[in-house]
C-alpha atoms as a PDB file:
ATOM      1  CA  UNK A   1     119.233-101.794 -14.670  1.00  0.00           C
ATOM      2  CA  UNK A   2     121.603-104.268 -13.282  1.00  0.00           C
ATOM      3  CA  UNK A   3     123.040-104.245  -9.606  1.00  0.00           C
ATOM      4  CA  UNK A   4     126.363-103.891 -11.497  1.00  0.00           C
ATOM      5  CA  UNK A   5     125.252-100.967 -13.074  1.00  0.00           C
ATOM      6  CA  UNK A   6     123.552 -99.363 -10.078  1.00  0.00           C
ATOM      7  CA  UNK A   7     126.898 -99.615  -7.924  1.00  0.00           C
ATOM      8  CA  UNK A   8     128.670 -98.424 -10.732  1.00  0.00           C
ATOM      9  CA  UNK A   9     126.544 -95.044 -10.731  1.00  0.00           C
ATOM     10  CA  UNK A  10     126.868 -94.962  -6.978  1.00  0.00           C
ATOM     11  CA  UNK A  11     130.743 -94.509  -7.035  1.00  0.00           C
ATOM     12  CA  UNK A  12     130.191 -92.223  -9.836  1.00  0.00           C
ATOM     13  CA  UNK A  13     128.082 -90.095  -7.886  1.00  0.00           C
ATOM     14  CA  UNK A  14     130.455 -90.396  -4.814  1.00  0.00           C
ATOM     15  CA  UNK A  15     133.361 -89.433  -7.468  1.00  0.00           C
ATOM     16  CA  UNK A  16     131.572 -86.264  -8.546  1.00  0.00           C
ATOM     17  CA  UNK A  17     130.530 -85.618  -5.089  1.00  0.00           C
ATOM     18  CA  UNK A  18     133.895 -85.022  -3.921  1.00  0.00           C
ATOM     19  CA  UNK A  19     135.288 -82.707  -7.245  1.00  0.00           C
ATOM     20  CA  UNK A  20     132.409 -80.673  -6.932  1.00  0.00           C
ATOM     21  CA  UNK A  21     130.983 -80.458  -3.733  1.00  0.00           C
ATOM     22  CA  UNK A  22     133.354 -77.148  -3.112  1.00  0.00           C
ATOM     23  CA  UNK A  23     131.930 -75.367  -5.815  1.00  0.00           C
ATOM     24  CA  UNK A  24     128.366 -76.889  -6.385  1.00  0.00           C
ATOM     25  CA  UNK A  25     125.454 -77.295  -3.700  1.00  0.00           C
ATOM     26  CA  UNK A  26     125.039 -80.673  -2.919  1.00  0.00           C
ATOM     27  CA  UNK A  27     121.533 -80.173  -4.181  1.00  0.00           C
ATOM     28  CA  UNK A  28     122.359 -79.211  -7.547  1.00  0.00           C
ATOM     29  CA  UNK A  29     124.522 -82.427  -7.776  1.00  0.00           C
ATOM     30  CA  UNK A  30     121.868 -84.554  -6.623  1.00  0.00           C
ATOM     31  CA  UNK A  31     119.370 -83.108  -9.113  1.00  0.00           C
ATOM     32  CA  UNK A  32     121.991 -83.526 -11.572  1.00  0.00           C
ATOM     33  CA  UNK A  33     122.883 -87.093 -11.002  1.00  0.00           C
ATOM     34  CA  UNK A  34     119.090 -87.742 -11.114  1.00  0.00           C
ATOM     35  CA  UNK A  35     118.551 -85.920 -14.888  1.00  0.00           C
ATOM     36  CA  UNK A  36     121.712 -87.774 -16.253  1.00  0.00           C
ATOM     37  CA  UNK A  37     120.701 -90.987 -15.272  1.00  0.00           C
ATOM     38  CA  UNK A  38     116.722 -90.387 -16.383  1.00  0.00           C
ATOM     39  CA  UNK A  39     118.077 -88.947 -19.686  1.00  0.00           C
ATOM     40  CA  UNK A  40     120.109 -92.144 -20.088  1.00  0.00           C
ATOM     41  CA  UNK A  41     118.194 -95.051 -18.943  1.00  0.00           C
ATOM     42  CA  UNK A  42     116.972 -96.611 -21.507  1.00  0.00           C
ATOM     43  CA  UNK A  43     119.059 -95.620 -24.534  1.00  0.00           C
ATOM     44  CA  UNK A  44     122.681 -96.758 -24.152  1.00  0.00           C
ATOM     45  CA  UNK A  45     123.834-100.058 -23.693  1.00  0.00           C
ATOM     46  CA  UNK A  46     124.380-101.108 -20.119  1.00  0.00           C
ATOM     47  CA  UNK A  47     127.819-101.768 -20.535  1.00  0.00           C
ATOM     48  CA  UNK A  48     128.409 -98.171 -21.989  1.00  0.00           C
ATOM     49  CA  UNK A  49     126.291 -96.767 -19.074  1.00  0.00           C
ATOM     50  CA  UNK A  50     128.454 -96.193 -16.578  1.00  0.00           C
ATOM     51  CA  UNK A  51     131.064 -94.197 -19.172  1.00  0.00           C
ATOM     52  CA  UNK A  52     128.452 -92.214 -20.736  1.00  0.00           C
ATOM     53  CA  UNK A  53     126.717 -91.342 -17.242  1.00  0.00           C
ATOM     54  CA  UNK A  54     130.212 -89.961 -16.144  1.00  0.00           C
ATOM     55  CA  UNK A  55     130.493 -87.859 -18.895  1.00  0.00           C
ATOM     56  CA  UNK A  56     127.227 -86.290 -19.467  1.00  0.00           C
ATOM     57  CA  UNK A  57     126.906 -85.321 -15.542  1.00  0.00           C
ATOM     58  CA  UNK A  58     130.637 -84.097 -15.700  1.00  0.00           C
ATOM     59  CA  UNK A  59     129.726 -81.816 -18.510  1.00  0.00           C
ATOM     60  CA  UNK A  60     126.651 -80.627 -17.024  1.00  0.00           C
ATOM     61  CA  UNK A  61     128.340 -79.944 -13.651  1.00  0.00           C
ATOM     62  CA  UNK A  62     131.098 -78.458 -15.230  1.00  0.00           C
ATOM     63  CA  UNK A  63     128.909 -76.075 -17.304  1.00  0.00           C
ATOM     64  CA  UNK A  64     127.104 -75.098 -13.708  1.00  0.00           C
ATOM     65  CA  UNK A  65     130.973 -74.180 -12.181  1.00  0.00           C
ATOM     66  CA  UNK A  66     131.092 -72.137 -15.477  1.00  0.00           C
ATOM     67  CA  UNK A  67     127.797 -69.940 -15.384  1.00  0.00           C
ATOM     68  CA  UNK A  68     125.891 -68.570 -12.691  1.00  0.00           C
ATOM     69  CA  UNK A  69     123.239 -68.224 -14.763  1.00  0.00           C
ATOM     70  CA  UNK A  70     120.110 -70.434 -14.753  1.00  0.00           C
ATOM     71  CA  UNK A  71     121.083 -74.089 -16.460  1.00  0.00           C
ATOM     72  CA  UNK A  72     119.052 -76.885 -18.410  1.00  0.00           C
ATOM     73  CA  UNK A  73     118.507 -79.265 -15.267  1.00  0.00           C
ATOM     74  CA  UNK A  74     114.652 -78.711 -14.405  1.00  0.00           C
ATOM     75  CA  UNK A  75     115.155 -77.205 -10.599  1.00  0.00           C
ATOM     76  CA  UNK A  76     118.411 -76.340 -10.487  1.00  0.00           C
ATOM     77  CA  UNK A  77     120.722 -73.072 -10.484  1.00  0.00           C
ATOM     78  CA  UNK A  78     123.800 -72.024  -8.499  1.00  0.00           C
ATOM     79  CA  UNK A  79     123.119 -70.135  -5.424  1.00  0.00           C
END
């Protein structure tokens, strides 16, 4: 992964810090940030990374603020 790339998921995470932070444990974003970016590594071109990591942790985030039931990120539910 490039430095480019690495600062670019670092204001990302910053970004999704601040929507969520209200409504999610800081935890839960963490563990999400971490998944996405596993889940993605690898398999979309760098230049599409920071895009696609945006989206896909936005979703998943989104689907925790949704549910309080148990979600698909190994280790992590809403308290």
């Amino acid at each position: 992964m490039t430095t480019q790339c690495t600062d670019e998921i670092g204001e990302i995470g910053v970004w999704l810090m601040g929507e969520f932070g209200g409504r999610v444990p800081a935890a839960v974003i963490s563990r999400v940030l971490n998944a996405s970016r596993r889940d993605l590594e690898g398999r979309i071109d760098p230049e599409e990374l920071g895009e696609m990591f945006h989206t896909l942790c936005r979703f998943r985030l989104r689907r925790i603020v949704a549910s309080d039931r148990w979600i698909t990120v190994p280790g992590a539910h809403v308290s």
